[in-house]
Protein backbone atom coordinates (compact mmCIF):
# COMPACT_ATOMS: atom_id res chain seq x y z
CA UNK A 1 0.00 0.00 0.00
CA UNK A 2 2.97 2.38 -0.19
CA UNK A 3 2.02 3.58 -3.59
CA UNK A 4 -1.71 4.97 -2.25
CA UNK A 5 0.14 5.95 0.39
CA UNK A 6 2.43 8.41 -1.78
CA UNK A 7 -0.33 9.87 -3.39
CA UNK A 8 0.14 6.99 -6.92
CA UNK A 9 -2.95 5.93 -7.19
CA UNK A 10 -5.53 7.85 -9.44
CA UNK A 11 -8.94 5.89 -8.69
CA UNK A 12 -9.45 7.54 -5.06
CA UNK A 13 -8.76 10.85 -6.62
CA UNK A 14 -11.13 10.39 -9.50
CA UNK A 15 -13.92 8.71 -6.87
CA UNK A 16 -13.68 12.11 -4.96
CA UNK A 17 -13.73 14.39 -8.34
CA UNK A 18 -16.84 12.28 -9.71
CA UNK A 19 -18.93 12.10 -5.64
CA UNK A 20 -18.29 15.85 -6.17
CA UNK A 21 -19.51 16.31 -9.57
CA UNK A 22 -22.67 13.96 -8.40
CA UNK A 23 -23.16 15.94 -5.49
CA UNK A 24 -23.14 19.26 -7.37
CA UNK A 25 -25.40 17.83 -9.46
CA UNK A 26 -27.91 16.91 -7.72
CA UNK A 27 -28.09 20.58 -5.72
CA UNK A 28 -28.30 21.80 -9.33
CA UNK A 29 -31.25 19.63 -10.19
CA UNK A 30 -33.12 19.89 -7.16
CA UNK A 31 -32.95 23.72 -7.06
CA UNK A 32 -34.42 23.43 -11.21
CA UNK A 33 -36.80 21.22 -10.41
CA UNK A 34 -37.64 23.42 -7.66
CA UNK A 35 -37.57 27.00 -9.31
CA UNK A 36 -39.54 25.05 -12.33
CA UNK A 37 -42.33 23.71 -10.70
CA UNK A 38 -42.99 27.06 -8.68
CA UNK A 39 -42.54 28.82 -12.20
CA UNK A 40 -45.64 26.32 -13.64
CA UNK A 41 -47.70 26.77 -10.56
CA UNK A 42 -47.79 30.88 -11.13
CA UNK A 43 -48.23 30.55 -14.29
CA UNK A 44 -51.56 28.54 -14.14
CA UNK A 45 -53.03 29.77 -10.93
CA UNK A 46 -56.55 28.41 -11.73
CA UNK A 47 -55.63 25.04 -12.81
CA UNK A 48 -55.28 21.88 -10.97
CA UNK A 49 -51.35 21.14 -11.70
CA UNK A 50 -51.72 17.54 -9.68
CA UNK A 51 -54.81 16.25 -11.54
CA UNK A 52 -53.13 17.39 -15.19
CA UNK A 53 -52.16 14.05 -16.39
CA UNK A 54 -51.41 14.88 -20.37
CA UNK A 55 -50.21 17.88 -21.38
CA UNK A 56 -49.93 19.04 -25.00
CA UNK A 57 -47.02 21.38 -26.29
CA UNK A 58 -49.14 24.46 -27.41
CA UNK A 59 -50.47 24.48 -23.99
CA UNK A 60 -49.40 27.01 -21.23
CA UNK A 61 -46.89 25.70 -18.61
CA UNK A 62 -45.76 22.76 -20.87
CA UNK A 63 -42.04 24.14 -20.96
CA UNK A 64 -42.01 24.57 -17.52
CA UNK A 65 -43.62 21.02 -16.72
CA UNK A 66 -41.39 19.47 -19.58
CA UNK A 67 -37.75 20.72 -17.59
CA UNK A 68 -39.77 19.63 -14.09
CA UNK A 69 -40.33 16.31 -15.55
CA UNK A 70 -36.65 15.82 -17.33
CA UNK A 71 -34.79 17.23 -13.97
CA UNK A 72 -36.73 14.87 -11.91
CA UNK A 73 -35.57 12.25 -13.94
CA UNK A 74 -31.80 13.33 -14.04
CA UNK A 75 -32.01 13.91 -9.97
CA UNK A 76 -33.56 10.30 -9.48
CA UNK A 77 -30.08 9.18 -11.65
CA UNK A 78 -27.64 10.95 -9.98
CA UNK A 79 -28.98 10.16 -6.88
CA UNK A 80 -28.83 6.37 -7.65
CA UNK A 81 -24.97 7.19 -9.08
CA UNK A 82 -24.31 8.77 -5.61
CA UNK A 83 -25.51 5.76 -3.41
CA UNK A 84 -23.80 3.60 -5.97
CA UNK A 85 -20.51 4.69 -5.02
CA UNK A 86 -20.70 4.18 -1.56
CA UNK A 87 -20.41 0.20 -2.83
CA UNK A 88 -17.51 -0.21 -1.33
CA UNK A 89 -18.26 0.71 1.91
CA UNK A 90 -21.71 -0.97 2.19
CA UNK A 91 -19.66 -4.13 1.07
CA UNK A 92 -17.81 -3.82 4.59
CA UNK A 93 -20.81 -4.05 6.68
CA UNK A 94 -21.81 -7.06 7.70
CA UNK A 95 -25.41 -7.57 9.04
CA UNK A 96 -26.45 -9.39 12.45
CA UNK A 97 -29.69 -11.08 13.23
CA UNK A 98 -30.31 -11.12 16.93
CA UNK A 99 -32.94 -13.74 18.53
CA UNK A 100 -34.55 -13.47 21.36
CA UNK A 101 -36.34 -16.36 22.74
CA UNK A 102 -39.31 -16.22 24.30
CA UNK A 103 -38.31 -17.44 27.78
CA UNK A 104 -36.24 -13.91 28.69
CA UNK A 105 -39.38 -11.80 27.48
């Protein structure tokens, strides 16, 4: 382990560059997904966003719901990339079953 320990080794730098990237990421996309949806709600006061199932493109607040809808999708990724490289460490915990029988109850 010398080498890591020197500094060598590239993968633990890129791992930190790319959880950082992720992380950034997904602050970005929650704050659009955020700033879009409050954007479609002003603009149709009178409508009932929740129950509007299909929207059409010449409609108003269809560019608004369209970059809601696509930055959900890209924060629901990144945040599955995120967990995903915590693999490592999730591999190092091992889980325990305790029993308890009924004679100490």
């Amino acid at each position: 382990m010398w080498w890591f320990q020197q500094g060598l080794c590239l993968l633990p730098a890129a791992l930190v560059v790319w959880t950082v990237a992720l992380k950034n990421f997904v602050i970005l996309n929650s704050r659009s997904v955020f700033v879009s949806s409050v954007i479609m709600y002003t603009i149709l006061s009178g409508v009932d966003v929740p129950r509007k199932l299909h929207w059409l493109p010449g409609e108003p607040g269809y560019v608004p719901h369209m970059v809601s809808t696509v930055s959900e999708w890209f924060l629901a990724f990144s945040f599955i990339s995120f967990f995903l490289t915590y693999i490592r460490d999730f591999q190092v915990v091992v889980p325990a079953v305790l029993h308890h029988s009924a004679e100490y109850v």
